[in-house]
Protein backbone atom coordinates (compact mmCIF):
# COMPACT_ATOMS: atom_id res chain seq x y z
CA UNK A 1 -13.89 80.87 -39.13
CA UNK A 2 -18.00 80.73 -38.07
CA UNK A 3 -19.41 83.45 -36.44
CA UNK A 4 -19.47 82.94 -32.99
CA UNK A 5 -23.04 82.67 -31.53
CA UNK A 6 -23.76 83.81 -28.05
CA UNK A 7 -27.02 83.05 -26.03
CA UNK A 8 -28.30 86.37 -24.74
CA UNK A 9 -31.16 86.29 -21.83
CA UNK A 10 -33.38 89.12 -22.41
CA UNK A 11 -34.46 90.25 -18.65
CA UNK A 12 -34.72 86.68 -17.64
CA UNK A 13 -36.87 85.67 -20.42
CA UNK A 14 -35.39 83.60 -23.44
CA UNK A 15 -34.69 86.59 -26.28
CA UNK A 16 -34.65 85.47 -30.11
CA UNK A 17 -31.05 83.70 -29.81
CA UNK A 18 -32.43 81.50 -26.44
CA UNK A 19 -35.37 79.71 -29.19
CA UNK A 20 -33.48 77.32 -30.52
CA UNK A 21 -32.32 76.33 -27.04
CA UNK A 22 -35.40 76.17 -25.78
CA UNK A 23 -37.00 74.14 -28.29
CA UNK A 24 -34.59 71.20 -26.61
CA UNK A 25 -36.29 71.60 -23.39
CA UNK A 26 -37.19 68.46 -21.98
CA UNK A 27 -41.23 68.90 -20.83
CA UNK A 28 -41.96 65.53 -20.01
CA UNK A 29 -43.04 64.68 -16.10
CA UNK A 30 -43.53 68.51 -14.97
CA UNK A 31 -44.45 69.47 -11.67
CA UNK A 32 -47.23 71.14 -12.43
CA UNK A 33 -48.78 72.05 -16.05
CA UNK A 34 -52.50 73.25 -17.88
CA UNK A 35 -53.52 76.30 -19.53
CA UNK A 36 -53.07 79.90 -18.39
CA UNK A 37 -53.66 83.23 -19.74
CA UNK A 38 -50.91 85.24 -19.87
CA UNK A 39 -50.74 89.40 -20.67
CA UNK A 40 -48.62 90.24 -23.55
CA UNK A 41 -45.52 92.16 -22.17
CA UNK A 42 -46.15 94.76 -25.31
CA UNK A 43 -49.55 94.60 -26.70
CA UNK A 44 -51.09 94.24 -23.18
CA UNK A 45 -53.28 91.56 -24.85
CA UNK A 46 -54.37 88.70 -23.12
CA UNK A 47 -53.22 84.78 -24.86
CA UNK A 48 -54.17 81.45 -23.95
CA UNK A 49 -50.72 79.32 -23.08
CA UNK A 50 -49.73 75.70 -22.03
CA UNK A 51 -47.77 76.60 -19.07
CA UNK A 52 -45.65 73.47 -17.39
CA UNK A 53 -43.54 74.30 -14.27
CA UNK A 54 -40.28 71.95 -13.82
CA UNK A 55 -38.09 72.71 -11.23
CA UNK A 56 -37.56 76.43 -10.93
CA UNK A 57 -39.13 77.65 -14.58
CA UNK A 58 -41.95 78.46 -15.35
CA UNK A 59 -41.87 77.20 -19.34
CA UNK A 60 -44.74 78.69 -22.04
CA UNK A 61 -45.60 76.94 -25.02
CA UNK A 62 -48.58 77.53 -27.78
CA UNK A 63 -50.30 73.75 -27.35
CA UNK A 64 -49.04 71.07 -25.32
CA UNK A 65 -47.21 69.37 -27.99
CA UNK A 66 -45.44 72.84 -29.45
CA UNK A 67 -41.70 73.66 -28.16
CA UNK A 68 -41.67 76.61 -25.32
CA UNK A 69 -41.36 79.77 -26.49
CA UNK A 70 -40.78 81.44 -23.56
CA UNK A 71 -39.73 80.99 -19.77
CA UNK A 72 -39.89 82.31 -16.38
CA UNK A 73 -36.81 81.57 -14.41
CA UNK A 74 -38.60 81.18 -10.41
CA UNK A 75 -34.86 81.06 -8.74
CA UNK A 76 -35.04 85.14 -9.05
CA UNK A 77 -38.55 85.27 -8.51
CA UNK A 78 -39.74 87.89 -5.52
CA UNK A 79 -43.61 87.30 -5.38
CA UNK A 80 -46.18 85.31 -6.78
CA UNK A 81 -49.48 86.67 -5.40
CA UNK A 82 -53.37 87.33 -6.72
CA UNK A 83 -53.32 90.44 -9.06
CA UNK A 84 -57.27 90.69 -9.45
CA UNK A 85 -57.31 94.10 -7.93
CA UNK A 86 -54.54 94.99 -10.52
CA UNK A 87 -56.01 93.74 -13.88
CA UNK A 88 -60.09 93.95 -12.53
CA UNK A 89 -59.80 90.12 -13.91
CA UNK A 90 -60.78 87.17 -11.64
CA UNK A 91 -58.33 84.27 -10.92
CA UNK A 92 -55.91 86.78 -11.75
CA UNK A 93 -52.07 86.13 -10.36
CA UNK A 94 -48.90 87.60 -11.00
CA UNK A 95 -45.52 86.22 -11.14
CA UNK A 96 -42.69 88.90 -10.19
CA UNK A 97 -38.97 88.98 -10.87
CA UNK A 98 -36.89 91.85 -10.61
CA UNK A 99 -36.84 92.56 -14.44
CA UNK A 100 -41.12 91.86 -15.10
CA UNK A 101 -44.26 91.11 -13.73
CA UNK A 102 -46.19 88.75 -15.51
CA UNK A 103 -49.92 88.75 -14.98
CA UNK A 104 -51.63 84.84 -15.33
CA UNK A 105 -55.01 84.20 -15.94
CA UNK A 106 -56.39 80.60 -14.60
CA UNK A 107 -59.80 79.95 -15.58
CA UNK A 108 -60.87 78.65 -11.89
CA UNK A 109 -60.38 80.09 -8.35
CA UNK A 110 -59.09 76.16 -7.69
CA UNK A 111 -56.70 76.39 -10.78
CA UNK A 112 -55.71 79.83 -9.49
CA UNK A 113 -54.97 78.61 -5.98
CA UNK A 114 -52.99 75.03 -7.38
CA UNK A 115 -50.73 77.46 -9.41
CA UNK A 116 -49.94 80.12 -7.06
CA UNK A 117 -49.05 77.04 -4.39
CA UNK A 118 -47.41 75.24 -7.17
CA UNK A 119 -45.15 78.05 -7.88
CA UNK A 120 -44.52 79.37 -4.50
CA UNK A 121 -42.99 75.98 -3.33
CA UNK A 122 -40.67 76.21 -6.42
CA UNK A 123 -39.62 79.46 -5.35
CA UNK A 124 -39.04 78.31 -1.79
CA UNK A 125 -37.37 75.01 -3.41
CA UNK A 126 -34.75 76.57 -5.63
CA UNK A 127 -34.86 80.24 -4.07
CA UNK A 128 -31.08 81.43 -3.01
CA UNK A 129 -32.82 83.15 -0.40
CA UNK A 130 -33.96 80.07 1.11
CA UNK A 131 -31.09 77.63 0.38
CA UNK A 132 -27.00 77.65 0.57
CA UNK A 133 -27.37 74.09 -2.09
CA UNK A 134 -29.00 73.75 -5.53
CA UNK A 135 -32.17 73.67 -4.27
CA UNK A 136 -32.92 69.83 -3.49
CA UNK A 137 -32.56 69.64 0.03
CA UNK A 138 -35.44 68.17 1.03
């Protein structure tokens, strides 16, 4: 018989088995997409990604034509907020869930500002918090 494969979510983030899965992801008409800077969760080190938001994640890919190879699911998301103070970096933002913080570098106070709106109304769109539905209930 094959070994049976199961998908395991590494604190909300896509771990090694969630790849191949997310390589399917379907990228095309986003709500919101363009490059960010985003802090390595180990190295601390700082890496220019094509971000696209659809629906409630937050999807990070190498170049705009590469597969993501990572996510941010927003339906668990508690804050998404400036974080200049917090990294000394301007147009800095962070993006909070209960498992990780993860600190986003826009190159423009504009770009800054469209992201953090773009993402909060995700958050309020698909947040539990917010809604007894899946999300669409507007």
């Amino acid at each position: 018989a094959p070994a049976r494969r199961t998908e395991a979510t590494r604190k909300g983030m896509s771990g090694a088995n969630g790849a191949a899965a997310l390589a399917q992801v379907d990228l095309s008409e986003p709500d919101f997409s363009g490059y960010l800077t985003k802090r390595s969760k180990w190295l601390k080190e700082w890496r220019k990604r094509y971000f696209v938001l659809k629906g409630n994640r937050l999807y990070y890919c190498k170049t705009p034509n590469s597969p993501p190879h990572g996510e941010i699911v927003l339906k668990d998301c508690l804050t998404v907020k400036s974080a200049e103070h917090k990294t000394n970096k301007r147009n800095c933002f962070e993006v909070a869930t209960p498992q990780e913080v993860f600190f986003l570098l826009a190159d423009t106070e504009k770009e800054k500002d469209e992201w953090i709106g773009a993402i909060g109304r995700a958050i309020v769109r698909f947040s539990s918090a917010y809604t007894n539905d899946d999300g669409y209930d507007d």
